[in-house]
Protein backbone atom coordinates (compact mmCIF):
# COMPACT_ATOMS: atom_id res chain seq x y z
CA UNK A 1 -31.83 74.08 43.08
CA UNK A 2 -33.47 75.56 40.23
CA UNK A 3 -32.76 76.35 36.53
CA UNK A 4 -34.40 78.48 33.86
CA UNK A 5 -32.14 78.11 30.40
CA UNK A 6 -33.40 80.61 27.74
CA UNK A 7 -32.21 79.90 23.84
CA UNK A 8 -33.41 80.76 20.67
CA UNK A 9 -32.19 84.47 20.71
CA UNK A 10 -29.50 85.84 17.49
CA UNK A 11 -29.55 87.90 14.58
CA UNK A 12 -32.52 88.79 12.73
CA UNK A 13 -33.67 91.46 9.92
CA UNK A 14 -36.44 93.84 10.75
CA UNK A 15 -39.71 91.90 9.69
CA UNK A 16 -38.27 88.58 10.46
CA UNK A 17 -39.13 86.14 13.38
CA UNK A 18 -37.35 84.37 16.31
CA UNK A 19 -39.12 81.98 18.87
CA UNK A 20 -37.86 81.79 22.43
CA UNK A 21 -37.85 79.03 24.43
CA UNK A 22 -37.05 78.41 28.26
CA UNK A 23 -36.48 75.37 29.80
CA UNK A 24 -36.85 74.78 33.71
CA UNK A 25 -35.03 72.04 35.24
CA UNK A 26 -34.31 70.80 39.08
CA UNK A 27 -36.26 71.12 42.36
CA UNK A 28 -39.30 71.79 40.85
CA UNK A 29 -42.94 70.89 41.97
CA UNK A 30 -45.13 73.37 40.39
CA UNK A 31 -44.67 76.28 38.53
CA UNK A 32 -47.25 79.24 38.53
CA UNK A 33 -46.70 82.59 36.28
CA UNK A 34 -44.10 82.35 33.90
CA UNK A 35 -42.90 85.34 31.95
CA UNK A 36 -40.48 87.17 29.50
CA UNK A 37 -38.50 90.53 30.25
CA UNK A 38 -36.41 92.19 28.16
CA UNK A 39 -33.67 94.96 28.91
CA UNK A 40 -31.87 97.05 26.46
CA UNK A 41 -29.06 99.01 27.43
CA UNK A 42 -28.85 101.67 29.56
CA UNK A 43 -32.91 100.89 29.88
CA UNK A 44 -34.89 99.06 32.37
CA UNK A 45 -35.71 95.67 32.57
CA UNK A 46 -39.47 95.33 31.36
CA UNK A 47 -42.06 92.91 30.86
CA UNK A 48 -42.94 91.47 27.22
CA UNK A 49 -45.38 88.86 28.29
CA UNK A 50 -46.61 86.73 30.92
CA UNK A 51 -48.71 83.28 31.20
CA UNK A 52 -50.43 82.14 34.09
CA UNK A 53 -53.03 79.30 33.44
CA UNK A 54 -54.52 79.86 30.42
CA UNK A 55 -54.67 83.76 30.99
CA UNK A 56 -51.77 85.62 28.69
CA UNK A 57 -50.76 89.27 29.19
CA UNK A 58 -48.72 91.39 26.92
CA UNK A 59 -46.65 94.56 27.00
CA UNK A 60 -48.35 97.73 24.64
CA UNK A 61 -45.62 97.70 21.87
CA UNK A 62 -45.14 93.78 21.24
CA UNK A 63 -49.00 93.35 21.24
CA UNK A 64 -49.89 91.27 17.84
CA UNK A 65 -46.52 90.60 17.04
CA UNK A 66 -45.92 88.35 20.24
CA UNK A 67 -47.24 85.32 21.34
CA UNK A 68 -46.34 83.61 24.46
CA UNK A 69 -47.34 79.98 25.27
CA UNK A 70 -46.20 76.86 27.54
CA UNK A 71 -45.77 73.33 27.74
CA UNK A 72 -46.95 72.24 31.26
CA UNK A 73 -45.67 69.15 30.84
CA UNK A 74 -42.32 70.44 30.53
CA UNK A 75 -41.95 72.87 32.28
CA UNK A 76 -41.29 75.23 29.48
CA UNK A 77 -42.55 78.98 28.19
CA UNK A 78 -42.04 79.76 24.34
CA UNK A 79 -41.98 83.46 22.80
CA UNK A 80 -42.80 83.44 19.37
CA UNK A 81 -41.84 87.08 17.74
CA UNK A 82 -42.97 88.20 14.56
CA UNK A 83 -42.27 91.05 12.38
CA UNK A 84 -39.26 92.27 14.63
CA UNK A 85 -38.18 96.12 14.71
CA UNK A 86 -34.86 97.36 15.91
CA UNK A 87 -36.31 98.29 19.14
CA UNK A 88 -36.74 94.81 19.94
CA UNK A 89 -33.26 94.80 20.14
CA UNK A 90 -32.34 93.68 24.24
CA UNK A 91 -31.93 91.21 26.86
CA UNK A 92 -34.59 88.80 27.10
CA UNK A 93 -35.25 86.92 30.27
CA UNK A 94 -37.28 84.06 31.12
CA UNK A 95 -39.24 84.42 35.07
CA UNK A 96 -41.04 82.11 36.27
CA UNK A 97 -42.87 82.08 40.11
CA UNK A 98 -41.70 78.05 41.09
CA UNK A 99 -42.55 76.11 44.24
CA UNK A 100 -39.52 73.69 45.28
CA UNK A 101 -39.91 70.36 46.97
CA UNK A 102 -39.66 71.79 50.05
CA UNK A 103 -43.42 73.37 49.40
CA UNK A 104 -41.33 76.83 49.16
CA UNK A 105 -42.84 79.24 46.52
CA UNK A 106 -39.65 81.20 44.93
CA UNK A 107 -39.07 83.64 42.09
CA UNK A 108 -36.49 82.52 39.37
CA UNK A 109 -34.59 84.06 36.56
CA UNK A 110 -32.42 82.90 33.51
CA UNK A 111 -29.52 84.50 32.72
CA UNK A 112 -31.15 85.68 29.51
CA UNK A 113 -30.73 85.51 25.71
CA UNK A 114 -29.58 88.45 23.56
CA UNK A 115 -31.98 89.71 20.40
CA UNK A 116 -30.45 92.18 17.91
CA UNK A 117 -32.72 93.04 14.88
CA UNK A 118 -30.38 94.84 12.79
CA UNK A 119 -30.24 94.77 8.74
C-alpha cells in the first residue's frame, strides 16, 4: 500500500506565498516523476510542475513564481509558490510514478490540498 499526504495549502493574500509539501509513505522502493496538479472548479485537473531527476518542468502561467523540488531521501516533493494571484485558487495534488516491493511500477495520487488566494 501506498500513501501520498499533501499539506501546507490555506488562505493567502494575492502576492503572498505558500510552500507545499507531500509526503510518501508505505510499499515504496523507488519513486520516479513526481508532480503537482491543481483543479479549480468546474475546470480540469492540470499540471503545475513536475520533477524527475534533476530535470524540472513547469506549467506557462506559474513559471517564475513556482518552484518545485524533492528530498530523495524522503520521499518527498515541495511546491514553493510565490506572489500568488486569485487564479491560483484550486485543488492541488501531489502524483508521483512509484515502484512497490513487488518490482510493480504504479501511478499514485493524494487526496489533495485546497489553495484560496483571496484578500
Amino acid at each position: 500500500q501506498v500513501q501520498l499526504v499533501e499539506s501546507g495549502g490555506g488562505l493567502v493574500q494575492p502576492g503572498g506565498s505558500l510552500r507545499l509539501s507531500c509526503t510518501t509513505s508505505g510499499s515504496i522502493l523507488s519513486i520516479s516523476t513526481m508532480a503537482w496538479y491543481r483543479q479549480a472548479p468546474g475546470n480540469q485537473r492540470d499540471l503545475v510542475a513536475q520533477i524527475s531527476g534533476d530535470i524540472t518542468n513547469y506549467q506557462e502561467s506559474v513559471k517564475g513564481r513556482v518552484t518545485i523540488s524533492r528530498d530523495n531521501a524522503l520521499n518527498t516533493v515541495f511546491l514553493q509558490m510565490n506572489n500568488l494571484k486569485p487564479e491560483d485558487t484550486a485543488v492541488y495534488y501531489c502524483n508521483a510514478n512509484i515502484k512497490n516491493y513487488a518490482g510493480v511500477w504504479g501511478n499514485y495520487w493524494g487526496q489533495g490540498t485546497q489553495v484560496t488566494v483571496s484578500s
